[in-house]
Protein backbone atom coordinates (compact mmCIF):
# COMPACT_ATOMS: atom_id res chain seq x y z
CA UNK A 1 12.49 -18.27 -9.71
CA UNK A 2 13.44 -19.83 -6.27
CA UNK A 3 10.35 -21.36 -4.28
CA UNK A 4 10.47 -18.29 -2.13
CA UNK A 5 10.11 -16.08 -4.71
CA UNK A 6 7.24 -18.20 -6.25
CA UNK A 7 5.47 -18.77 -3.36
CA UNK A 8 5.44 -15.07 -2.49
CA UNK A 9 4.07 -13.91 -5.98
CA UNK A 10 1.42 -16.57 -5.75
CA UNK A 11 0.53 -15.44 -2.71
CA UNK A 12 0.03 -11.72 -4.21
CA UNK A 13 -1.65 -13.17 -7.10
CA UNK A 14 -4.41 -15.19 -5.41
CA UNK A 15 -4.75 -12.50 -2.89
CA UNK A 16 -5.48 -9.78 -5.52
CA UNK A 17 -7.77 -12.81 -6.86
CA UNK A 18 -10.18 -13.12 -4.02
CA UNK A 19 -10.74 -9.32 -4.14
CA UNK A 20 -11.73 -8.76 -7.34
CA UNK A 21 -13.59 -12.24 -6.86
CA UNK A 22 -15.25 -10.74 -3.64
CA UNK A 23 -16.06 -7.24 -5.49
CA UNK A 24 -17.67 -8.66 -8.46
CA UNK A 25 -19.76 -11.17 -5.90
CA UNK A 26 -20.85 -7.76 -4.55
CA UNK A 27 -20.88 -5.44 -7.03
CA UNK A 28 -24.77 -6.29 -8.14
CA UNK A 29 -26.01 -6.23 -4.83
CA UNK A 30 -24.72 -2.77 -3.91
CA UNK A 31 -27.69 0.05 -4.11
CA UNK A 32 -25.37 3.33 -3.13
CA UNK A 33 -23.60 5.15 -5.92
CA UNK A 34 -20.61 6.26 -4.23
CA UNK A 35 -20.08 3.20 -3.28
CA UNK A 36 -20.33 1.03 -6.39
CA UNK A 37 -17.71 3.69 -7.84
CA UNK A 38 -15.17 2.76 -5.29
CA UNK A 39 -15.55 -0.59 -5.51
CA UNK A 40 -15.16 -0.33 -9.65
CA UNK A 41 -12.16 1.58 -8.54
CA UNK A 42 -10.66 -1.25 -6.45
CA UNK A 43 -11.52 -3.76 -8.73
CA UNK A 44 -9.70 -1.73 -11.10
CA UNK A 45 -6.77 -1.47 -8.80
CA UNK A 46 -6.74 -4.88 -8.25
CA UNK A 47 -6.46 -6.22 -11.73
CA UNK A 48 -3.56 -3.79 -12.08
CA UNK A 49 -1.85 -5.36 -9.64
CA UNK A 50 -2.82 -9.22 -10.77
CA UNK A 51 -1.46 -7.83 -14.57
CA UNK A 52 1.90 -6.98 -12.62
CA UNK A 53 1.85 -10.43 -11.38
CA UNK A 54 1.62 -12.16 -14.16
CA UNK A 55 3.83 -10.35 -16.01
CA UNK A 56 6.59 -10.55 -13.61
CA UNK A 57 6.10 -14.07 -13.00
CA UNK A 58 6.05 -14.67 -17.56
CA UNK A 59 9.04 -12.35 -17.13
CA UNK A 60 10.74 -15.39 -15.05
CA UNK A 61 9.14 -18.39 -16.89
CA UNK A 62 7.36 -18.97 -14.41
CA UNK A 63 3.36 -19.72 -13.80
CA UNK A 64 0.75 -18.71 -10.99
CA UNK A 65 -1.54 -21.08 -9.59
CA UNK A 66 -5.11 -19.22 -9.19
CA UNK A 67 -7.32 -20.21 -6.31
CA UNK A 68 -8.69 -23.43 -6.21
CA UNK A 69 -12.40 -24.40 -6.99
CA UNK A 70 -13.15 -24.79 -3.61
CA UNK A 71 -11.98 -21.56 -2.39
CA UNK A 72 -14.30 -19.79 -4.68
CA UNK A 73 -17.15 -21.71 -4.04
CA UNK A 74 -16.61 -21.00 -0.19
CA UNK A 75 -15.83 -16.81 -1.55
CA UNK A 76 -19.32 -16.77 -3.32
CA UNK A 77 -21.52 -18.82 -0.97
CA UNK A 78 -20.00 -16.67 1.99
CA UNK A 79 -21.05 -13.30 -0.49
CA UNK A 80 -24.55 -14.86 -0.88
CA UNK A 81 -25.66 -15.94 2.30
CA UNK A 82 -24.70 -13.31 3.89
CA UNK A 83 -26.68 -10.71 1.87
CA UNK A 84 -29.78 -12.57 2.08
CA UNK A 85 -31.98 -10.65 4.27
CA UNK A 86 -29.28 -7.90 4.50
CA UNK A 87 -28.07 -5.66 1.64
CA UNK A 88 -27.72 -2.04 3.04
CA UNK A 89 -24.50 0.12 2.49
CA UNK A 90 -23.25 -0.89 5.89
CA UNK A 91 -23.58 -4.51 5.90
CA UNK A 92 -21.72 -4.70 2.83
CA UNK A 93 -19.26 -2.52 3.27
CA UNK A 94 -18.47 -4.93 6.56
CA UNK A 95 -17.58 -7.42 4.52
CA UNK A 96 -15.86 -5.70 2.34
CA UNK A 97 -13.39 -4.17 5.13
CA UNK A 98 -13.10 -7.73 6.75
CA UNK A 99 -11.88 -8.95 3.53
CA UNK A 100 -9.68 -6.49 3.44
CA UNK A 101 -7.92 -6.90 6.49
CA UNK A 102 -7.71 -11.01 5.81
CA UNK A 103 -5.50 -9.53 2.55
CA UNK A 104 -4.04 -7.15 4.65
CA UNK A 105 -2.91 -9.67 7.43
CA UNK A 106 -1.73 -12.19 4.68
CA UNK A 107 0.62 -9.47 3.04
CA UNK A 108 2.20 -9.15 6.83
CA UNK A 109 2.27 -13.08 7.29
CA UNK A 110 3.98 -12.87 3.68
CA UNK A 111 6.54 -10.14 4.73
CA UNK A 112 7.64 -12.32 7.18
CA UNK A 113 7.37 -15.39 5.74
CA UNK A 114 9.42 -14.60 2.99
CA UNK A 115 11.78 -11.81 3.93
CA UNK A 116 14.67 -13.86 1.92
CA UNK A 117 12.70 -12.91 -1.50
CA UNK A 118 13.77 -10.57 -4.42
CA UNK A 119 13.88 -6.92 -3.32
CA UNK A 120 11.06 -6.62 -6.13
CA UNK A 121 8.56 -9.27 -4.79
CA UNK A 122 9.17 -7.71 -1.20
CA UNK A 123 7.93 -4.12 -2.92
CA UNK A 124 5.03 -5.77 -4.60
CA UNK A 125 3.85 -7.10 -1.19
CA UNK A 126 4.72 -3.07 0.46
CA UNK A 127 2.47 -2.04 -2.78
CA UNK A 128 -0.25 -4.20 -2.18
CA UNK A 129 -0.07 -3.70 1.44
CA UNK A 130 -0.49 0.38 0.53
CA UNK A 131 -3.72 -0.39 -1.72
CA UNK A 132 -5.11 -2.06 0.55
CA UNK A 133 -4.88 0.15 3.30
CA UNK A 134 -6.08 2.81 1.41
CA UNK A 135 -9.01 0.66 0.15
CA UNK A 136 -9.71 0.18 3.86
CA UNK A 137 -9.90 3.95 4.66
CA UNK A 138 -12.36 4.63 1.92
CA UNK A 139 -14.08 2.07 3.06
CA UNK A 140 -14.53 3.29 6.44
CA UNK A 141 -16.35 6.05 5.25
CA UNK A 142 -19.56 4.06 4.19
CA UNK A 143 -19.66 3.52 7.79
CA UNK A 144 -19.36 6.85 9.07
CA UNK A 145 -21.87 7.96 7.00
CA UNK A 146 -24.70 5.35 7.34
């Protein structure tokens, strides 16, 4: 694979990982039933998607780097501190739609970034952009509803 190409599946990849990272940093602190099934769902989602990484990248010979240390230190500190003193439905699901714009915004920086990459990698990023869009619209509804 060309450094495009690499850098733009990495990109996926460690995107997809700080979801399911954020989601399981979550997951135990989240009291409302309906939501604790969505969020299995994305989580689900998500490790679909991080399968179809790795496979396409094993399919090239090529590796992923994961997050660094650092990065999920910062993920789980940010989680925990900021669910302190406040653990309701909407607090949480603020966070969680935050997130999901930052993963959002960095699968538009990577469309752009990397328009010169395989027609696959660019539909991977237009997938990934689509789950998360709809993860953000479910979301939504925790807040309507609070």
């Amino acid at each position: 694979m060309n450094e495009t190409d690499t850098l733009l599946l990495t990109s996926l990849y460690q995107n997809c990982k700080t979801a399911t990272q954020a989601i399981h940093d979550i997951l135990p602190k989240v009291k409302n039933a309906q939501l604790l099934q969505e969020l299995k769902n994305q989580y689900n989602n998500y490790l679909d998607f991080i399968s179809t990484c790795l496979n396409y990248a094993k399919e090239q010979n090529s590796t992923l780097n994961d997050n660094n240390i650092i990065e999920k230190v910062k993920m789980w500190c940010s989680v925990n501190f900021s669910t302190i003193f406040n653990k309701d439905t909407r607090h949480l699901t603020e966070m969680l739609l935050i997130g999901t714009v930052m993963g959002t915004l960095q699968c538009y920086k990577d469309l752009h970034d990397h328009k010169n990459a395989k027609k696959e990698l660019l539909e991977l990023t237009n997938n990934l952009l689509e789950i998360q869009e709809n993860n953000f619209n479910s979301l939504k509804t925790f807040l309507k509803n609070m």
